[in-house]
C-alpha atoms as a PDB file:
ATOM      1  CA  UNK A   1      29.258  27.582 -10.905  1.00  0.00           C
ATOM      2  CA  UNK A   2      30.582  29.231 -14.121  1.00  0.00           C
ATOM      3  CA  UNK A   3      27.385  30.498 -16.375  1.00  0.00           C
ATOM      4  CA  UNK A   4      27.372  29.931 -20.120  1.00  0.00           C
ATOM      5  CA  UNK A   5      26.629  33.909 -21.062  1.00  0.00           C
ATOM      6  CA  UNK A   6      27.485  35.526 -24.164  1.00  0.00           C
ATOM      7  CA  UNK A   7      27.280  39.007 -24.636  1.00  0.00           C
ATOM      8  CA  UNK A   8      25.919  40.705 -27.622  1.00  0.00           C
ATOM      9  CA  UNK A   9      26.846  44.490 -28.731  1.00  0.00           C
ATOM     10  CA  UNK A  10      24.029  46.281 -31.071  1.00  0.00           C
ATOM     11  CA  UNK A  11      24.749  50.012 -31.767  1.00  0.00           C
ATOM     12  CA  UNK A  12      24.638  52.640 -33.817  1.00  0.00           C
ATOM     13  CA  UNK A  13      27.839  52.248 -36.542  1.00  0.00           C
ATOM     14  CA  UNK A  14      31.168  51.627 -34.907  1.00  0.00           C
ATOM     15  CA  UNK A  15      30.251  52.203 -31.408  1.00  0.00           C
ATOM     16  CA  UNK A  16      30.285  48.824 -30.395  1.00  0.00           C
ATOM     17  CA  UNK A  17      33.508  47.811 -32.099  1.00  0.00           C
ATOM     18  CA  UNK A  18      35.423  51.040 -30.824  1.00  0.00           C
ATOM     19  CA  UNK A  19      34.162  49.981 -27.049  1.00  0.00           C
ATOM     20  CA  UNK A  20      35.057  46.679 -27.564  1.00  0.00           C
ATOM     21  CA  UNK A  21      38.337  47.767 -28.520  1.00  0.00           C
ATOM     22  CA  UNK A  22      38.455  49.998 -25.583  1.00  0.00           C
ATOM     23  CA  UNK A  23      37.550  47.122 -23.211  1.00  0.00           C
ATOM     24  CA  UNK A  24      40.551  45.029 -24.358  1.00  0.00           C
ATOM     25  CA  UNK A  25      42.998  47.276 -23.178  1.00  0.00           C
ATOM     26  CA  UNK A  26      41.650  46.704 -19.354  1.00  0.00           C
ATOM     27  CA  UNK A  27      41.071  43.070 -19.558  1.00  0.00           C
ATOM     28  CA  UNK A  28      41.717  40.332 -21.359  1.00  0.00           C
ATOM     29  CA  UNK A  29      38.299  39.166 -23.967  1.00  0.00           C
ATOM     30  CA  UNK A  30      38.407  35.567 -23.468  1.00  0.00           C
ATOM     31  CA  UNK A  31      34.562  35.023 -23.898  1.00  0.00           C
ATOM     32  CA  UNK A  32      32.286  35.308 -26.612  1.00  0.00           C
ATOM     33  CA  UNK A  33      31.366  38.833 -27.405  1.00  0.00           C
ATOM     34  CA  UNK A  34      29.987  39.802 -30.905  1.00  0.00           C
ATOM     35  CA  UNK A  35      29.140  43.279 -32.386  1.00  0.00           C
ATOM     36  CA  UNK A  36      26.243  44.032 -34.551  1.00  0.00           C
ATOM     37  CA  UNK A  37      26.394  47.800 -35.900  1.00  0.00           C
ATOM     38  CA  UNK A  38      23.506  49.450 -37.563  1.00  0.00           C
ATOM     39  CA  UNK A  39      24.335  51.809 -40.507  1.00  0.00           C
ATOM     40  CA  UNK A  40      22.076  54.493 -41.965  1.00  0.00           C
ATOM     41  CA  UNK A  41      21.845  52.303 -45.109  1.00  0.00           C
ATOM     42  CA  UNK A  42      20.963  49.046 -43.207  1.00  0.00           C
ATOM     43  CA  UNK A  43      17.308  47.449 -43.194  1.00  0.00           C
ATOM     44  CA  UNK A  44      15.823  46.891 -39.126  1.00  0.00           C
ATOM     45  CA  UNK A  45      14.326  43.306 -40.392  1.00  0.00           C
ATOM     46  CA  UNK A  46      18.034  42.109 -41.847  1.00  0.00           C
ATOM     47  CA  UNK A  47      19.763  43.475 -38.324  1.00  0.00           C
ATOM     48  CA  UNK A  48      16.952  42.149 -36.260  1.00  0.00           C
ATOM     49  CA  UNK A  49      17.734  38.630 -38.130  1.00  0.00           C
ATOM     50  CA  UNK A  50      21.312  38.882 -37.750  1.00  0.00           C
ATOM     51  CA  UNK A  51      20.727  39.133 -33.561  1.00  0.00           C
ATOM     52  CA  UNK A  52      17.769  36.182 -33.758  1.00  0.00           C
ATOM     53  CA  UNK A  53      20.597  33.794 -35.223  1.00  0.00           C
ATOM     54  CA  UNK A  54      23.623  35.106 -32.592  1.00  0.00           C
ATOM     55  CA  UNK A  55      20.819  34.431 -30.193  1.00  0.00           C
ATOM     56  CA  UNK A  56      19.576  30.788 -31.839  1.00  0.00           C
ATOM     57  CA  UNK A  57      23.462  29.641 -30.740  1.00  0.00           C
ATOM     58  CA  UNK A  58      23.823  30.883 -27.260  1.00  0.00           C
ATOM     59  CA  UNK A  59      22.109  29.673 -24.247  1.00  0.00           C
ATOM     60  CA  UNK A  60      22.073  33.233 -22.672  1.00  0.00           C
ATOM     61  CA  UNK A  61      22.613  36.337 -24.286  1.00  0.00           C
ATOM     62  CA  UNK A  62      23.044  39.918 -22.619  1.00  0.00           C
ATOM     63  CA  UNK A  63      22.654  42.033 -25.075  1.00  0.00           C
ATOM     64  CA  UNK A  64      23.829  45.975 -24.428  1.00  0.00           C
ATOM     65  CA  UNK A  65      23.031  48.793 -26.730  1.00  0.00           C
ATOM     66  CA  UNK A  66      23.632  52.694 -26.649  1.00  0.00           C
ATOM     67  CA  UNK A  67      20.376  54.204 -27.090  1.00  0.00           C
ATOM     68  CA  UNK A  68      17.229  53.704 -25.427  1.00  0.00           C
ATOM     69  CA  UNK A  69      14.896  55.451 -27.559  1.00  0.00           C
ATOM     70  CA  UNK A  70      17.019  54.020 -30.448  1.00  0.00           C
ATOM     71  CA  UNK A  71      16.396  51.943 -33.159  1.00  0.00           C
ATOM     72  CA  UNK A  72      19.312  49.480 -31.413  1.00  0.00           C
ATOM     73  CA  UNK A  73      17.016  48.861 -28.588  1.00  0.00           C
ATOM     74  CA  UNK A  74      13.883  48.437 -30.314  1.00  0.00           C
ATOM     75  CA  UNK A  75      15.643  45.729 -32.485  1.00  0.00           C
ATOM     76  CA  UNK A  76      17.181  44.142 -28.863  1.00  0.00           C
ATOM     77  CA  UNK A  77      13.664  44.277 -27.481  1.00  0.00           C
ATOM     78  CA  UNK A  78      12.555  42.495 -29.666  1.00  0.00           C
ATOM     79  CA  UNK A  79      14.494  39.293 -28.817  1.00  0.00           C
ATOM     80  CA  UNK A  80      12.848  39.437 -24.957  1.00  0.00           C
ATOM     81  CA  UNK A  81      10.680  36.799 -26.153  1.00  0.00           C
ATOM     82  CA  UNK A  82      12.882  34.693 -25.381  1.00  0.00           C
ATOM     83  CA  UNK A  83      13.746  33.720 -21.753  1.00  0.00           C
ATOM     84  CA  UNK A  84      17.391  33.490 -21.854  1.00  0.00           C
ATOM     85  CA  UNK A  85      17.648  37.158 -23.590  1.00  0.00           C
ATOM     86  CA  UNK A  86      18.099  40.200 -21.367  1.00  0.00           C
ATOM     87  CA  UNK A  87      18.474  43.717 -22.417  1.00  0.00           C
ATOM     88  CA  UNK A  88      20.917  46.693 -21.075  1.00  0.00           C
ATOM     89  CA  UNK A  89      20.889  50.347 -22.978  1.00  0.00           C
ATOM     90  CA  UNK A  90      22.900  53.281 -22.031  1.00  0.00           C
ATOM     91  CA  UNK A  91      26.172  51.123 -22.758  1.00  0.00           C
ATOM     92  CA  UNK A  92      29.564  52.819 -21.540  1.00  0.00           C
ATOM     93  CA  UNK A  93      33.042  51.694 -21.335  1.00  0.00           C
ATOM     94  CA  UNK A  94      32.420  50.841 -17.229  1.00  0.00           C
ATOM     95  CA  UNK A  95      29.234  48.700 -18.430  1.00  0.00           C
ATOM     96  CA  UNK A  96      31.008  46.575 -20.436  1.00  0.00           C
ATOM     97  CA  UNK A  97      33.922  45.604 -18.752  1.00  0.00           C
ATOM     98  CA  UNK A  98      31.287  44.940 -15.871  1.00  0.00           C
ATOM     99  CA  UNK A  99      29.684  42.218 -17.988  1.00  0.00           C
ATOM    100  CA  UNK A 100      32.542  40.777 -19.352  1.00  0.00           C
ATOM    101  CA  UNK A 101      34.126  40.072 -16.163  1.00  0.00           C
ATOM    102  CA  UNK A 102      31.372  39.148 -14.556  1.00  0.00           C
ATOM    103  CA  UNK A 103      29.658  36.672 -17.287  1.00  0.00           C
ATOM    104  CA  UNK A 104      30.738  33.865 -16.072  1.00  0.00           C
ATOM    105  CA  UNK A 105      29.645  34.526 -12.614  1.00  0.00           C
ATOM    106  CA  UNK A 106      25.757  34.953 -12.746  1.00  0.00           C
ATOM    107  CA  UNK A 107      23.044  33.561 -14.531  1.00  0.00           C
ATOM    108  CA  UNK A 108      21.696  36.160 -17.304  1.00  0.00           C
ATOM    109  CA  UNK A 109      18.806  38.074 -15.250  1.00  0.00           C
ATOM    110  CA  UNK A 110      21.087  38.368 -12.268  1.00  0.00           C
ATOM    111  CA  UNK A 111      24.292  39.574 -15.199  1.00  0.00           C
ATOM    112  CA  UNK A 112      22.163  42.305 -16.237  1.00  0.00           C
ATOM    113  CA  UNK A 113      21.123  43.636 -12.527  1.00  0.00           C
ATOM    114  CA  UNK A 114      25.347  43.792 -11.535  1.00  0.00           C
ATOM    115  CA  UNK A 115      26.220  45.624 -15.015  1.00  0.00           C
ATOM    116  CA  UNK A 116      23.617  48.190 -14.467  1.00  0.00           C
ATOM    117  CA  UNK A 117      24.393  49.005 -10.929  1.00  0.00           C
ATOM    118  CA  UNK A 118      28.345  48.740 -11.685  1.00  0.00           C
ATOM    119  CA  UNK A 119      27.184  51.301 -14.966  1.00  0.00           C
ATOM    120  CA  UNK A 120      24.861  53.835 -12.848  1.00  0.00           C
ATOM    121  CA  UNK A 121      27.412  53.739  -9.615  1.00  0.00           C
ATOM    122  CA  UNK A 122      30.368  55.020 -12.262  1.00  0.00           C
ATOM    123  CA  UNK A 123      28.242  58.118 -13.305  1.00  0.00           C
ATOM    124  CA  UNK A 124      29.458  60.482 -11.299  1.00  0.00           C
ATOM    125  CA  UNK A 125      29.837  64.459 -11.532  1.00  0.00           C
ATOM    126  CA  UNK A 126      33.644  64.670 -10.395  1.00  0.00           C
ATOM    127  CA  UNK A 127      33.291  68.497  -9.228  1.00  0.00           C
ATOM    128  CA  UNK A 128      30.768  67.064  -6.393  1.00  0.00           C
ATOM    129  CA  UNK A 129      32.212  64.415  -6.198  1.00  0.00           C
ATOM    130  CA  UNK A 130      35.368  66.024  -5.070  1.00  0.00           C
ATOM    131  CA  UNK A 131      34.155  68.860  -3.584  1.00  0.00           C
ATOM    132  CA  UNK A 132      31.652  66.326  -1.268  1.00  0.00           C
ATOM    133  CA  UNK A 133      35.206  64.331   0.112  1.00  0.00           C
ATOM    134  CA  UNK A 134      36.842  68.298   1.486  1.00  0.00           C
END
């Protein structure tokens, strides 16, 4: 059954944008992604609005940021009032391929559990990692 998930990007400046531009030379962005960059100059409340109304249109929204203790994720946290909002931080190139690909697959809470695991199981250190398959 194909979800209705849209994913939502909130980081620090261009991040976002520069990732989603990444992602689109691996796969093709057919879904609805938006990115929501916060600038040194910008005010929390007016970004914190801005992902409120992406979120007032969707029926489920991952939303992925970069920084856990960052002011990206405190904004995103603040949508987990609602039930059809989940949160991912720590966002890579691996993590969001993961959830475009896979957004139409799962429901939200179930979206969020495969991007992790696809995120953490690509952190690797390649020195062990090859020197573990000799």
């Amino acid at each position: 059954m194909e979800q209705d998930n849209t994913i939502l990007i909130v980081t620090h400046g261009n991040i976002g944008k520069e990732l989603l531009d990444s992602a689109s030379m691996f796969i093709k962005i057919e879904q609805q992604v938006q990115v929501i960059g916060l600038y040194a100059d910008d005010n929390i409340n007016d970004v914190y609005k801005k992902v409120e109304n992406f979120i007032s249109h969707h029926d489920a929204v991952l939303i992925l940021t970069d920084l856990l203790s960052g002011a990206t994720t405190r904004i995103a946290a603040l949508s987990l009032q609602y039930p059809q909002v989940e949160v991912i931080t720590g966002m890579n190139l691996v993590m969001l391929i993961s959830a475009i690909r896979e957004s139409l697959n799962y429901d939200v809470k179930t979206l969020a559990a495969v991007v992790k695991k696809t995120a953490v199981e690509d952190i690797v250190n390649v020195r062990k990692r090859i020197d573990d398959e000799e």
